[in-house]
Protein backbone atom coordinates (compact mmCIF):
# COMPACT_ATOMS: atom_id res chain seq x y z
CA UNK A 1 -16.49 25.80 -14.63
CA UNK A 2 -19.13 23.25 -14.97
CA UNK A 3 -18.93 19.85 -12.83
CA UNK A 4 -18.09 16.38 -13.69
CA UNK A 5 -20.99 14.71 -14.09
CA UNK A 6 -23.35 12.18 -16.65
CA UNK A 7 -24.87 14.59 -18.03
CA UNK A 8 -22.28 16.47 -18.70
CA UNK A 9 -19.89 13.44 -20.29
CA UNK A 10 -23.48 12.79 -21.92
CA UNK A 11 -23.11 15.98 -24.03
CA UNK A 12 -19.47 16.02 -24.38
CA UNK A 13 -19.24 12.76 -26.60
CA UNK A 14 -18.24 12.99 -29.44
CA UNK A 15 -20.64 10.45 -31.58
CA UNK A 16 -23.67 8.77 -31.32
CA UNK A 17 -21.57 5.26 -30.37
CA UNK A 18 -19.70 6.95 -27.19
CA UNK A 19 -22.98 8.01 -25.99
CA UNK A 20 -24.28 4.54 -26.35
CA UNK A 21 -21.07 3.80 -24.76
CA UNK A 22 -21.62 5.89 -22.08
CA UNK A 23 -25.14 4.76 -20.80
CA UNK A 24 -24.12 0.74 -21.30
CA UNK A 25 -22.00 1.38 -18.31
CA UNK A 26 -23.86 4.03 -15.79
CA UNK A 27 -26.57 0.84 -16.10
CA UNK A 28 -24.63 -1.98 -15.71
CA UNK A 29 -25.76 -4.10 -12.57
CA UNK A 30 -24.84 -4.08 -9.18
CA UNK A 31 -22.52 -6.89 -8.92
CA UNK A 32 -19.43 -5.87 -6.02
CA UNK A 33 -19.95 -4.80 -2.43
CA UNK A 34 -17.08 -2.38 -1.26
CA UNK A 35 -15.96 -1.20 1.95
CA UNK A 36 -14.46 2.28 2.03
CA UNK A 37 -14.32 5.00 0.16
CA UNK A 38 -10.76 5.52 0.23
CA UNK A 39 -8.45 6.76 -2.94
CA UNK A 40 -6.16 3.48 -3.06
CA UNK A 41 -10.06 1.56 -3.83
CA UNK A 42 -11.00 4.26 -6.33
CA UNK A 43 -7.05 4.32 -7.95
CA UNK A 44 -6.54 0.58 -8.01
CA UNK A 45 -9.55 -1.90 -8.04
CA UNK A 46 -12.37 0.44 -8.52
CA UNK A 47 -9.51 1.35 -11.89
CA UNK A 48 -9.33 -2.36 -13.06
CA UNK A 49 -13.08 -2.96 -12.84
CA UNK A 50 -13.90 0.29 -14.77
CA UNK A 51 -11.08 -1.12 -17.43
CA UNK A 52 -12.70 -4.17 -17.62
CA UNK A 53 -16.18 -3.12 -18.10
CA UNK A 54 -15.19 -0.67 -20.80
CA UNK A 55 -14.13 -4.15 -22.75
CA UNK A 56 -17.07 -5.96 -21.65
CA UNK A 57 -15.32 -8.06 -19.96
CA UNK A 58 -16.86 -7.91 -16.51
CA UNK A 59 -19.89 -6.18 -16.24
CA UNK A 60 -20.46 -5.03 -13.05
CA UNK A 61 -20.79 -1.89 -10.62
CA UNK A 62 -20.10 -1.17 -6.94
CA UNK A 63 -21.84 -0.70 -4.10
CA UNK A 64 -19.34 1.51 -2.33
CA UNK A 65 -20.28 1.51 1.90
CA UNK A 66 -19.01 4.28 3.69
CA UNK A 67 -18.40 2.92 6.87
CA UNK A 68 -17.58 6.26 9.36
CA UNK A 69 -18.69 9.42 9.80
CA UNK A 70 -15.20 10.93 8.64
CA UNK A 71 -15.19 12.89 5.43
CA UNK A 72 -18.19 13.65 3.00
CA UNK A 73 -19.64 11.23 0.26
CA UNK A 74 -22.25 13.41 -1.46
CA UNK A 75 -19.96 14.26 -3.89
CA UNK A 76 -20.24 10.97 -5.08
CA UNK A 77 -23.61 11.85 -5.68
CA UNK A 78 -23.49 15.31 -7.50
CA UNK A 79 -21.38 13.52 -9.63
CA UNK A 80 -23.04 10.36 -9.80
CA UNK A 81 -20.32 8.17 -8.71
CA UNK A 82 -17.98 9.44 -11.39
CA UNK A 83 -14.29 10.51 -10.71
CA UNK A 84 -11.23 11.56 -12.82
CA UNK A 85 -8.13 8.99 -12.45
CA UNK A 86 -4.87 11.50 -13.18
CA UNK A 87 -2.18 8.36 -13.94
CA UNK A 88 1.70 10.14 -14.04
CA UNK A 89 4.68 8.26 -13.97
CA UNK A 90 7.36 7.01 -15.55
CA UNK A 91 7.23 3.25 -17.09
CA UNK A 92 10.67 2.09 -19.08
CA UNK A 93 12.03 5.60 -18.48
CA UNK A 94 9.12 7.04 -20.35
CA UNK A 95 7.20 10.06 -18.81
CA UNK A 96 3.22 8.86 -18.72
CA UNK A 97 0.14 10.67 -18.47
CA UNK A 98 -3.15 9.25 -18.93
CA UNK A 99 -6.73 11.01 -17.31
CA UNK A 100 -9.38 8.45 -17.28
CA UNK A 101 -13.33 9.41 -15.82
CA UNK A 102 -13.99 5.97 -14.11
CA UNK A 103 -18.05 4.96 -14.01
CA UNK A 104 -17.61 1.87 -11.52
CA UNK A 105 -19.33 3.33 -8.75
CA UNK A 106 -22.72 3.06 -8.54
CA UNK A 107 -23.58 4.24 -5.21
CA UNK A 108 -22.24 5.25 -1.98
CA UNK A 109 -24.77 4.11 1.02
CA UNK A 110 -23.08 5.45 4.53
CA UNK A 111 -23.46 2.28 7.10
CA UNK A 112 -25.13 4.68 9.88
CA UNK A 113 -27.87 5.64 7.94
CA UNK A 114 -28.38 3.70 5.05
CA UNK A 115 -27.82 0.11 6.73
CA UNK A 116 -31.30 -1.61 5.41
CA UNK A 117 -30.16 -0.22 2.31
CA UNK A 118 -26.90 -1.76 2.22
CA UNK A 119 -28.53 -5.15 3.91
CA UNK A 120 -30.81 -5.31 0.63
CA UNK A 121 -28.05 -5.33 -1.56
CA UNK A 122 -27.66 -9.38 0.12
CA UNK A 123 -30.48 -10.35 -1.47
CA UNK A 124 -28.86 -9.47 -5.07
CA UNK A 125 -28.55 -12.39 -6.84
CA UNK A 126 -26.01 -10.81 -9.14
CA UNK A 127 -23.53 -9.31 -6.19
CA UNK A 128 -20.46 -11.96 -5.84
CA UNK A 129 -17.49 -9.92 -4.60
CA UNK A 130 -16.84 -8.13 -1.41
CA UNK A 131 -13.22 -5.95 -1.75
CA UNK A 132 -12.26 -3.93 1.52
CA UNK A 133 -9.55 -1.41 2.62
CA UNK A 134 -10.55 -0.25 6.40
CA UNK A 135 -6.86 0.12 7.39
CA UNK A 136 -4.77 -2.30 9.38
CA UNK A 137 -6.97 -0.96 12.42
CA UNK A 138 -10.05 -1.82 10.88
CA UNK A 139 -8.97 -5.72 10.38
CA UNK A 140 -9.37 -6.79 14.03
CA UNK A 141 -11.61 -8.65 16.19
CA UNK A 142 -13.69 -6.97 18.33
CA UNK A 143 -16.90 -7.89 20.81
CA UNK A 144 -19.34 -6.82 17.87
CA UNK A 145 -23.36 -7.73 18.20
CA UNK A 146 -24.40 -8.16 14.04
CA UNK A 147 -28.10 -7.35 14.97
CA UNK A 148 -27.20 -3.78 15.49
CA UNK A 149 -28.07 -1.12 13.39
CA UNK A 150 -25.17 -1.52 11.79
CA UNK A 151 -22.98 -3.10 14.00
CA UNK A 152 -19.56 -0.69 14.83
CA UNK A 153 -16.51 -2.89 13.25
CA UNK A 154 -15.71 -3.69 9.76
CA UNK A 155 -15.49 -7.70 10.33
CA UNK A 156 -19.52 -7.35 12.36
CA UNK A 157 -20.80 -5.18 9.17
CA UNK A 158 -19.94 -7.68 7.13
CA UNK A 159 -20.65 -10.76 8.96
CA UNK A 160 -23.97 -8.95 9.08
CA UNK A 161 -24.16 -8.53 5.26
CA UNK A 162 -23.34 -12.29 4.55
CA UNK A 163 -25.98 -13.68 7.28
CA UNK A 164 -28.63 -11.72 5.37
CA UNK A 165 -27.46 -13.37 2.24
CA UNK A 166 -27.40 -16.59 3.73
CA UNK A 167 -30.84 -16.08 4.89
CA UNK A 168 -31.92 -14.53 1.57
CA UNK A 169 -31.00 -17.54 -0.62
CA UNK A 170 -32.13 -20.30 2.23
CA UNK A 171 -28.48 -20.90 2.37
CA UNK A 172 -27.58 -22.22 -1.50
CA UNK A 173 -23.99 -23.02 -2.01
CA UNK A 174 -24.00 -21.11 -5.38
CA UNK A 175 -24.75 -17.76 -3.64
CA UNK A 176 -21.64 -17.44 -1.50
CA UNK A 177 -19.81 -14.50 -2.41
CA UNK A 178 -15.34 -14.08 -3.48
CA UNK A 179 -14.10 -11.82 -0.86
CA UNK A 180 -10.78 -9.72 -1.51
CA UNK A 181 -9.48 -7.82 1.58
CA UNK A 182 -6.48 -5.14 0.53
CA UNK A 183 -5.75 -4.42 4.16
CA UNK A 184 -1.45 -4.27 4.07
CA UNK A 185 -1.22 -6.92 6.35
CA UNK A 186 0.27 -10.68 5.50
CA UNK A 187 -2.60 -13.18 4.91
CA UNK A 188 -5.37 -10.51 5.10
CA UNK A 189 -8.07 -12.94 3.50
CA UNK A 190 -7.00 -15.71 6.08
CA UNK A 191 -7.16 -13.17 9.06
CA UNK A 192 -10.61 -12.29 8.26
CA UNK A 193 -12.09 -15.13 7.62
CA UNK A 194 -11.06 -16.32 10.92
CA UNK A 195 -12.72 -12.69 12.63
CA UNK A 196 -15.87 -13.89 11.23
CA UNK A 197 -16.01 -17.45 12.33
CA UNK A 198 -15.03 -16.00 15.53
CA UNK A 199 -17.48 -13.24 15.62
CA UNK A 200 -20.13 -15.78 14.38
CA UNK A 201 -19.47 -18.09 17.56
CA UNK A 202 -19.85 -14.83 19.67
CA UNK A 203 -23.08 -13.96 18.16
CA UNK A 204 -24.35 -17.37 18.50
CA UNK A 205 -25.35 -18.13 14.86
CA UNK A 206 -26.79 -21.24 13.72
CA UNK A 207 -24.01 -24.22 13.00
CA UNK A 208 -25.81 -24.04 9.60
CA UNK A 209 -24.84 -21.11 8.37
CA UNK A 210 -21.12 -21.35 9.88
CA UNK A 211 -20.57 -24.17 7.41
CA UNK A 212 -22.02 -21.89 4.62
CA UNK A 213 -19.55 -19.24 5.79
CA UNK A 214 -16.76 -21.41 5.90
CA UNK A 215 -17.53 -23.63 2.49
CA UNK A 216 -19.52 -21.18 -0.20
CA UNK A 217 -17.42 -18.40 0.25
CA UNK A 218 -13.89 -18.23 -0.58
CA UNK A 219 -11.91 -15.06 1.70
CA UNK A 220 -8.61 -14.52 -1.08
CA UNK A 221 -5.08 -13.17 0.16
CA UNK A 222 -4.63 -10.23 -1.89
CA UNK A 223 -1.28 -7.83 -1.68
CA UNK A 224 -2.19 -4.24 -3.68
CA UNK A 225 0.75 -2.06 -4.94
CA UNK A 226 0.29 1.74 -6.32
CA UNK A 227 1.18 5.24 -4.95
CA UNK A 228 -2.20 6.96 -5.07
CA UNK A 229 -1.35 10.30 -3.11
CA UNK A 230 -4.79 11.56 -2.71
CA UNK A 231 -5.97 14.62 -3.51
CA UNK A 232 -3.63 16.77 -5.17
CA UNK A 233 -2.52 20.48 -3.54
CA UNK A 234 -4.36 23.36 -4.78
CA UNK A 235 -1.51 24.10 -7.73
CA UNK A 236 -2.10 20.68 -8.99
CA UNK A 237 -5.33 20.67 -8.95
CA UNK A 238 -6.27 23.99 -10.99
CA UNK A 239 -3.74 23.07 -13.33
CA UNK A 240 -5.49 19.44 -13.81
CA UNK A 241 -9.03 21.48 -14.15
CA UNK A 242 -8.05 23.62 -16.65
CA UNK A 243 -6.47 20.76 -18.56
CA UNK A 244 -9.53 18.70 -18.11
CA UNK A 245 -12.07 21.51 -18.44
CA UNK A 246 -14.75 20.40 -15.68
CA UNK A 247 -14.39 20.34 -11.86
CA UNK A 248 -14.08 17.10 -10.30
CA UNK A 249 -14.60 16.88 -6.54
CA UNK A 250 -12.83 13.50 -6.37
CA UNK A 251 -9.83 14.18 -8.43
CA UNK A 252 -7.15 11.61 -7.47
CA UNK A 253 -3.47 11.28 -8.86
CA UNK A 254 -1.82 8.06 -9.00
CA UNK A 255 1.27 6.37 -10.51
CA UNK A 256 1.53 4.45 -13.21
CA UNK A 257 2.27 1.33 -11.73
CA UNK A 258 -0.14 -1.08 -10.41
CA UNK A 259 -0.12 -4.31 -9.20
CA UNK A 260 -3.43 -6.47 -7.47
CA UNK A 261 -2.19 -9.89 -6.97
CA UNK A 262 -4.90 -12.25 -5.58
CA UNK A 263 -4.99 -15.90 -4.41
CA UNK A 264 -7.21 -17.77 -5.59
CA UNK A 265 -8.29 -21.08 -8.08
CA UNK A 266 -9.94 -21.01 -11.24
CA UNK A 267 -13.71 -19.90 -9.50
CA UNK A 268 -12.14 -16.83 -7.99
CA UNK A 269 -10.73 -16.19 -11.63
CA UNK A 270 -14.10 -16.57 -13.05
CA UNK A 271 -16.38 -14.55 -10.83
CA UNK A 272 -13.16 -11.78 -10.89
CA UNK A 273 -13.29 -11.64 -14.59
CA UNK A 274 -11.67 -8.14 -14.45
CA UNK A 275 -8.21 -9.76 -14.12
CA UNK A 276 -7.89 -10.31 -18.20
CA UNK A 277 -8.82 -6.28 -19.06
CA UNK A 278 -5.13 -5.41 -17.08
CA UNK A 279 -0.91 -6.43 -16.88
CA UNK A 280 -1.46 -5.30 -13.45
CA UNK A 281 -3.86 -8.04 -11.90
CA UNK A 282 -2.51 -11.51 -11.15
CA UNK A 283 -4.75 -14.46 -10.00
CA UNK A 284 -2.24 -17.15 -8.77
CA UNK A 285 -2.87 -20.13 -6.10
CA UNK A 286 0.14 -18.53 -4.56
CA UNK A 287 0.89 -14.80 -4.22
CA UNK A 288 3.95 -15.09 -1.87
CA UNK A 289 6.48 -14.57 -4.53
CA UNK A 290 5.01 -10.75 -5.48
CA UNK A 291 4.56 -10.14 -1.49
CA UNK A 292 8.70 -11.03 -1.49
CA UNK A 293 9.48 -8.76 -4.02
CA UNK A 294 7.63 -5.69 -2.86
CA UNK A 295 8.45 -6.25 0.69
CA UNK A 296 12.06 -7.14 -0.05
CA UNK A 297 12.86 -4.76 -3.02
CA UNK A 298 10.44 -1.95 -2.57
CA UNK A 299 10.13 -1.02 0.75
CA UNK A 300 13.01 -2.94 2.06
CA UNK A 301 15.13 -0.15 -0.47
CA UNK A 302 13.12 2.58 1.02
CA UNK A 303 13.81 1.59 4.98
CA UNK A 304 17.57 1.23 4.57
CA UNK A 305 17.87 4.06 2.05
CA UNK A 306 15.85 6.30 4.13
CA UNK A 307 17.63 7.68 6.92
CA UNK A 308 20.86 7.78 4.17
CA UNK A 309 18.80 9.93 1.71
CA UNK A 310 16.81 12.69 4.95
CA UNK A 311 19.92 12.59 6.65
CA UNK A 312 22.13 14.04 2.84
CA UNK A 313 19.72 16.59 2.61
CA UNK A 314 16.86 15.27 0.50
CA UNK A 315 13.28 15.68 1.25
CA UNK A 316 11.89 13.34 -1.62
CA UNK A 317 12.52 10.49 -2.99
CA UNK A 318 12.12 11.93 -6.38
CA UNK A 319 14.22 14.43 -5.10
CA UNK A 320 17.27 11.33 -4.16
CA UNK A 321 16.70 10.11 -7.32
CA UNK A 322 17.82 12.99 -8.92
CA UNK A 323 21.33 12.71 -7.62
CA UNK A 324 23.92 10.85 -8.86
CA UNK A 325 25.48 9.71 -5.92
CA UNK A 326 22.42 8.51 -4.02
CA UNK A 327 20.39 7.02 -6.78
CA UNK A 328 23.52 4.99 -7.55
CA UNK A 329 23.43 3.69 -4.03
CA UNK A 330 20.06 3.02 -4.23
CA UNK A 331 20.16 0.91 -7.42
CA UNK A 332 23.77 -0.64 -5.92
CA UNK A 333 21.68 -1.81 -2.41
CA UNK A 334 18.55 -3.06 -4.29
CA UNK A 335 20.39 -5.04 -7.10
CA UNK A 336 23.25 -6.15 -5.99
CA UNK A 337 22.38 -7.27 -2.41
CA UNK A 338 18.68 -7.21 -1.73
CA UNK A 339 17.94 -9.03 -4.84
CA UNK A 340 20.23 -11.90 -4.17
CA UNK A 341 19.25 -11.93 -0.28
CA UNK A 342 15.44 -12.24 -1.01
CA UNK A 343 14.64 -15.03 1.35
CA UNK A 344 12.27 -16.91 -0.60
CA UNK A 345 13.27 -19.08 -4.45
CA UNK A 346 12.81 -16.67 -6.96
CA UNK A 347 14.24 -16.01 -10.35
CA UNK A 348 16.80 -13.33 -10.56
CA UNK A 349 15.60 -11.96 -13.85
CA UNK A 350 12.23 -11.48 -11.99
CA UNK A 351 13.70 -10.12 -9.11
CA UNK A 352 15.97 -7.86 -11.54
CA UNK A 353 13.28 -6.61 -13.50
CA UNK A 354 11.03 -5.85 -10.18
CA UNK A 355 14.34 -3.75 -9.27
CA UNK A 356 14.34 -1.40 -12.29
CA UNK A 357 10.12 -1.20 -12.03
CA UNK A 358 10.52 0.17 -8.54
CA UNK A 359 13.56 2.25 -10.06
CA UNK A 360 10.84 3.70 -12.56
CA UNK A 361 8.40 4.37 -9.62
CA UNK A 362 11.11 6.42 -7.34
CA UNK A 363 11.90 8.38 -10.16
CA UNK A 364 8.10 9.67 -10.31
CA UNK A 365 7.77 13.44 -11.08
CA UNK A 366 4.23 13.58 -10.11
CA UNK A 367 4.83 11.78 -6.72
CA UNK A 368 5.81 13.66 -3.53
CA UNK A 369 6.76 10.78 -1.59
CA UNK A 370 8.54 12.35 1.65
CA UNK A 371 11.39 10.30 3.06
CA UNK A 372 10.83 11.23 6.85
CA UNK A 373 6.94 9.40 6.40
CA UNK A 374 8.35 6.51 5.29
CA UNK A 375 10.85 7.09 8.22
CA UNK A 376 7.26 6.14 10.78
CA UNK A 377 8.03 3.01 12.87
CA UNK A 378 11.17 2.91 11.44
CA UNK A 379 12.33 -0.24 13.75
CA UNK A 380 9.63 -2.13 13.48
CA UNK A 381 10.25 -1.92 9.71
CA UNK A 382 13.83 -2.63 10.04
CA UNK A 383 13.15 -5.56 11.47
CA UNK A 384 10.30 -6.93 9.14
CA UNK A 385 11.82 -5.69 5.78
CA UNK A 386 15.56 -6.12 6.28
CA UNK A 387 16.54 -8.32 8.51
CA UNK A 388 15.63 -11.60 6.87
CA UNK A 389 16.99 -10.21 3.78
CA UNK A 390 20.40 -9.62 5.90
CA UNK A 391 20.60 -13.07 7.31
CA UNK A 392 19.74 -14.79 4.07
CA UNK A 393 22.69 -12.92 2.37
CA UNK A 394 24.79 -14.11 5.08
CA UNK A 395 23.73 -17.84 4.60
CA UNK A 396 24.38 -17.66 0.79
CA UNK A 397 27.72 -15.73 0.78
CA UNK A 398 29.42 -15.18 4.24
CA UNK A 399 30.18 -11.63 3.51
CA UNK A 400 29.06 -8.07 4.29
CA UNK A 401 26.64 -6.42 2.08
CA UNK A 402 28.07 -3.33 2.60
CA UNK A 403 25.39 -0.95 0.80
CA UNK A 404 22.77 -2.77 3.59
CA UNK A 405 25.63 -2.03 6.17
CA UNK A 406 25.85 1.67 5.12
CA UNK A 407 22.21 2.17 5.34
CA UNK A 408 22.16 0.61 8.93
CA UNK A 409 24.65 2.79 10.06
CA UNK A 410 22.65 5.66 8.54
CA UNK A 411 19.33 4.15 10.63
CA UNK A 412 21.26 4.47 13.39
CA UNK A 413 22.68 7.94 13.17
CA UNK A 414 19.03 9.07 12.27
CA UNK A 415 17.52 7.99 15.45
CA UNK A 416 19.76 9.70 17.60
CA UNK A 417 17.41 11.68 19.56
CA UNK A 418 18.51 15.43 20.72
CA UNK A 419 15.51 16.84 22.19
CA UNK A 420 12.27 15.26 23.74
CA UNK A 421 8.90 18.03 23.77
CA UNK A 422 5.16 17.72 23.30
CA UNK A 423 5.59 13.72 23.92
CA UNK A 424 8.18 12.94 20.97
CA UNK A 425 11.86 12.54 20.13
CA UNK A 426 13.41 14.95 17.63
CA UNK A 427 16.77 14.45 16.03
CA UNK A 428 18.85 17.39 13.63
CA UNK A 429 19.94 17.33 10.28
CA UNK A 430 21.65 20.37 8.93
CA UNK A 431 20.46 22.78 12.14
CA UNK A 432 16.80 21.68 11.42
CA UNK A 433 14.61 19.47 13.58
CA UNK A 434 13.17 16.71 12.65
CA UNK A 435 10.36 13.97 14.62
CA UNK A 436 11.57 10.62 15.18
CA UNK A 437 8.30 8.72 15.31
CA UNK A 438 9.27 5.53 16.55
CA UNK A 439 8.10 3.74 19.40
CA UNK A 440 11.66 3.28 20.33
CA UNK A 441 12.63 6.80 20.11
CA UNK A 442 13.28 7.13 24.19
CA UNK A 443 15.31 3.65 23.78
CA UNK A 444 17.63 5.36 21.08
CA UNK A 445 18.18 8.30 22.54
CA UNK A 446 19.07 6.76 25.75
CA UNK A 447 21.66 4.91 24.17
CA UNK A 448 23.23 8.11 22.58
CA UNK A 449 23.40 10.04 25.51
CA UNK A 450 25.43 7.51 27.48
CA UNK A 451 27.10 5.10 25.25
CA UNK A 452 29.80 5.81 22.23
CA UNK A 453 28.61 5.27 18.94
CA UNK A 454 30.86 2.09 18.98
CA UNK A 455 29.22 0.53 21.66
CA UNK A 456 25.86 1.65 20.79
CA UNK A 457 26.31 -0.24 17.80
CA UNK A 458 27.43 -3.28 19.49
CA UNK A 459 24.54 -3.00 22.13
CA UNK A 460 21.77 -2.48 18.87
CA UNK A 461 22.86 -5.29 17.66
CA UNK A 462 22.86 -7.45 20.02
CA UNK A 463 19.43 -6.88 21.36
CA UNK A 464 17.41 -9.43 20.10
CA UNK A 465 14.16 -7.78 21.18
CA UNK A 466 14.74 -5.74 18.71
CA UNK A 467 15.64 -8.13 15.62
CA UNK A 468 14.34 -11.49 16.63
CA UNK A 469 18.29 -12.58 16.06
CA UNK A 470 21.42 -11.30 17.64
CA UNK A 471 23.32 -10.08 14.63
CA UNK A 472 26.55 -9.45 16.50
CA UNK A 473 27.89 -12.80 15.21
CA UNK A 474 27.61 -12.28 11.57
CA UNK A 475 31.42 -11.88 10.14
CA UNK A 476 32.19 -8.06 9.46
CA UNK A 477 28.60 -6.78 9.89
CA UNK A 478 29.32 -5.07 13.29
CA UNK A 479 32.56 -3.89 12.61
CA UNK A 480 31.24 -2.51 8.91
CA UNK A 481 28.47 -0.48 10.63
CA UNK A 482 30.46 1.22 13.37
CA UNK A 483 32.94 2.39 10.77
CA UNK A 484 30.49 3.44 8.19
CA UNK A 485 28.97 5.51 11.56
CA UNK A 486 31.95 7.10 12.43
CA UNK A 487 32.89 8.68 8.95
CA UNK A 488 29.31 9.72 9.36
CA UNK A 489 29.73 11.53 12.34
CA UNK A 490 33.16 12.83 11.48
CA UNK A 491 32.51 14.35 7.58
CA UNK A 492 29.51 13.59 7.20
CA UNK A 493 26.14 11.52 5.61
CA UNK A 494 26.73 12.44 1.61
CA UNK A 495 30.26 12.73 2.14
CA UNK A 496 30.20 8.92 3.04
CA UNK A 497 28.26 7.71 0.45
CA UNK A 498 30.13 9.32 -2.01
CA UNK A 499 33.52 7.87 -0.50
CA UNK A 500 31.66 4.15 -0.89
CA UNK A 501 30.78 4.68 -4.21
CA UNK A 502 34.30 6.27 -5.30
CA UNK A 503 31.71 9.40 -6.89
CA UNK A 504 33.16 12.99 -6.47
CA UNK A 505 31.00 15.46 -3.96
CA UNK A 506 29.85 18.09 -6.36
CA UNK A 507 27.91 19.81 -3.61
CA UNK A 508 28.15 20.85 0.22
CA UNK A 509 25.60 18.56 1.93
């Protein structure tokens, strides 16, 4: 089967105007520098940018920089810089399905050979955004030197780029560039801009060129939200090929959903033109209010419903979802008492309508999203997603959400460690192993083997290295949790949730 490719799309059109079409954008300029190569780039902004270009509403290609030796790019190149987007989901209970051949990329220059390459690209007049996603890892300061060939972090490669572009343009105001980290970390834009004033101090550059950094630039907080799985399995994929009819080295599936949320003042919306071609791209001086609702609704739903859901028997979300009993806990927990104890002022029809989005998105066909890897660092999540949410509720009502109560006591049960090999904890469900990969694994299990499950409880929480609060002293919590734990234990995970929610147990979980 022939290969994705221009030429290819050249002879496939179907009229004289698509061709036309077609060429406009494989020669639009160079106007975005991105780091990585990764799917969530090429499935979310790389997406909107394509989108908006089709409209003519931005203009503009990307550089892409492939900043480690992991993985291949020249596939980018036999199919100059083309890809197939695969969109499934479901949005207002409708099944979508969308396949869209995104011409955004221009180029893909690796940073260990192609640096001069990618250092030329400063002196673009035209080039005004930087995007990244290196990881969380790839956000930190390190001792870098910017005069090496390229220099080894993400934060020195780029403090590298924008010194060449400072020195390029003799250090004009105008030519400071709108940089959008996605990293998933809070403030990303804020935390690196202050790696590269730090990193510039280290390297010794001019005070000069410091105050360009810090006043013709502008570093935007930017929180990105879709499920882009990757590549597919091999199933998938030949189905996808045969439905497309060409091979396409850099398939990629994602959801329908997608949100970019930026912050940023009417300059940022200007040079990011690509905001008006999509729903799913907000431009706001504040983005605080979407961080909220994903952290609170989204994955704060997942963490306390994850545990509940592995530990009944289901592998996949889409797979909970499917069940009566545990999508009705789901929906109960997220509406009913996350929504309402969403630390922050927001409007309950937002917050409400965020709810049944996210309801949408765990009902996913397409998506395999597997409950024990959302399960990784389970504590740590705990304790950023939930328990503000928890103490917030308490501070409004004085009562125990019991849903967030039942799904603590199901967090518990989960990390009950039975076995310890090759350097992990593993707990059972069902007479099948499972890896507990938390970094408090050994603390868990130490509890279980010496304390009952009512005092464990009591000892959890109470241990404010753990929460940042003792929760002992909220009314009911404690005494909710250990008895939620012991029907657990005694008949069972499913059993329990199905006694909560008065629904008959149609099956033997």
């Amino acid at each position: 089967m022939i290969q994705l490719s221009f030429n290819f799309l050249r002879h496939q059109a179907l009229s004289q105007q698509e061709t036309i079409a077609l060429e406009r954008l494989m020669n639009l300029p160079e106007r975005v520098l991105q780091f990585g190569t990764g799917v969530l780039l090429r499935g979310l902004p790389d997406y909107f940018i394509d989108k908006a270009n089709r409209q003519g509403l931005f203009n503009g290609r990307i550089v892409v920089v492939k900043s480690t030796d992991a993985g291949d790019a020249t596939a980018f190149d036999r199919q100059d810089g083309l890809y197939t987007l695969c969109i499934r989901g479901v949005e207002e209970r409708r099944i979508v399905e969308e396949n869209a051949v995104c011409a955004a990329i221009s180029r893909v220059l690796s940073a260990k050979s192609q640096w001069e390459e990618i250092l030329a690209c400063a002196a673009n007049p035209l080039m005004e955004v930087v995007i990244s996603n290196v990881t969380e890892v790839g956000l930190q300061l390190v001792q870098d030197n910017i005069r090496s060939q390229p220099p080894v972090s993400f934060p020195g490669k780029l403090l590298a780029f924008l010194y060449a572009r400072y020195r390029a343009f003799e250090g004009a105001k105008d030519k400071g560039m709108v940089i959008v980290p996605t990293e998933l970390i809070p403030n990303n834009g804020r935390v690196l801009e202050a790696i590269l004033l730090e990193l510039a101090h280290r390297n010794e550059l001019d005070s000069e060129f410091i105050d360009w950094l810090e006043t013709a630039n502008v570093f935007c907080n930017s929180l990105v939200d879709r499920i882009v799985p990757g590549r597919p399995d091999a199933a998938t994929r030949h189905a996808l090929t045969n439905q497309l009819g060409y091979e396409d080295e850099l398939l990629t599936i994602a959801e329908a959903y997608r949100l970019w949320a930026i912050e940023g003042d009417e300059r940022v919306q200007s040079v990011l033109s690509f905001h008006q071609a999509d729903k799913g791209v907000f431009i706001r001086p504040n983005i605080d209010l979407f961080r909220e609702l994903k952290l609170r609704l989204l994955n704060g739903t997942h963490t306390l419903s994850c545990a509940l859901a592995l530990l009944s028997g289901f592998d996949t979300v889409r797979e909970a979802m499917e069940d009566e009993c545990v999508a009705a806990f789901l929906s109960h927990l997220m509406l009913a008492e996350l929504v309402p104890g969403i630390p922050y002022p927001v409007d309950e029809k937002v917050a409400q309508r965020f709810g049944l989005e996210v309801q949408d998105r765990f009902r996913n066909p397409y998506i395999e999203h597997r409950w024990l890897s959302i399960s990784m660092q389970y504590t740590m999540k705990m304790q950023m997603r939930n328990i503000p949410t928890l103490l917030h509720y308490y501070r409004q009502y004085g009562v125990v959400p019991q849903y967030i109560a039942l799904g603590f006591a199901a967090y518990l049960l989960f990390m009950k460690g039975s076995s310890y090999r090759d350097e992990g904890w593993y707990g059972e469900r069902e007479g099948h192993e499972y890896l507990i990969q938390d970094e408090k694994a050994g603390y868990f299990a130490d509890l279980w083997a010496r304390l009952s499950p009512d005092d464990l409880t009591q000892t959890v929480l109470h241990n404010k290295s753990l929460w940042g609060h003792d929760l002992t002293p909220l009314p009911g919590f404690g005494e909710a949790v250990r008895d939620y734990l012991r029907q657990m234990l005694d008949k069972g995970v499913y059993a329990t949730v199905a006694t909560v929610l008065n629904k008959p147990v149609f099956v033997d979980k």
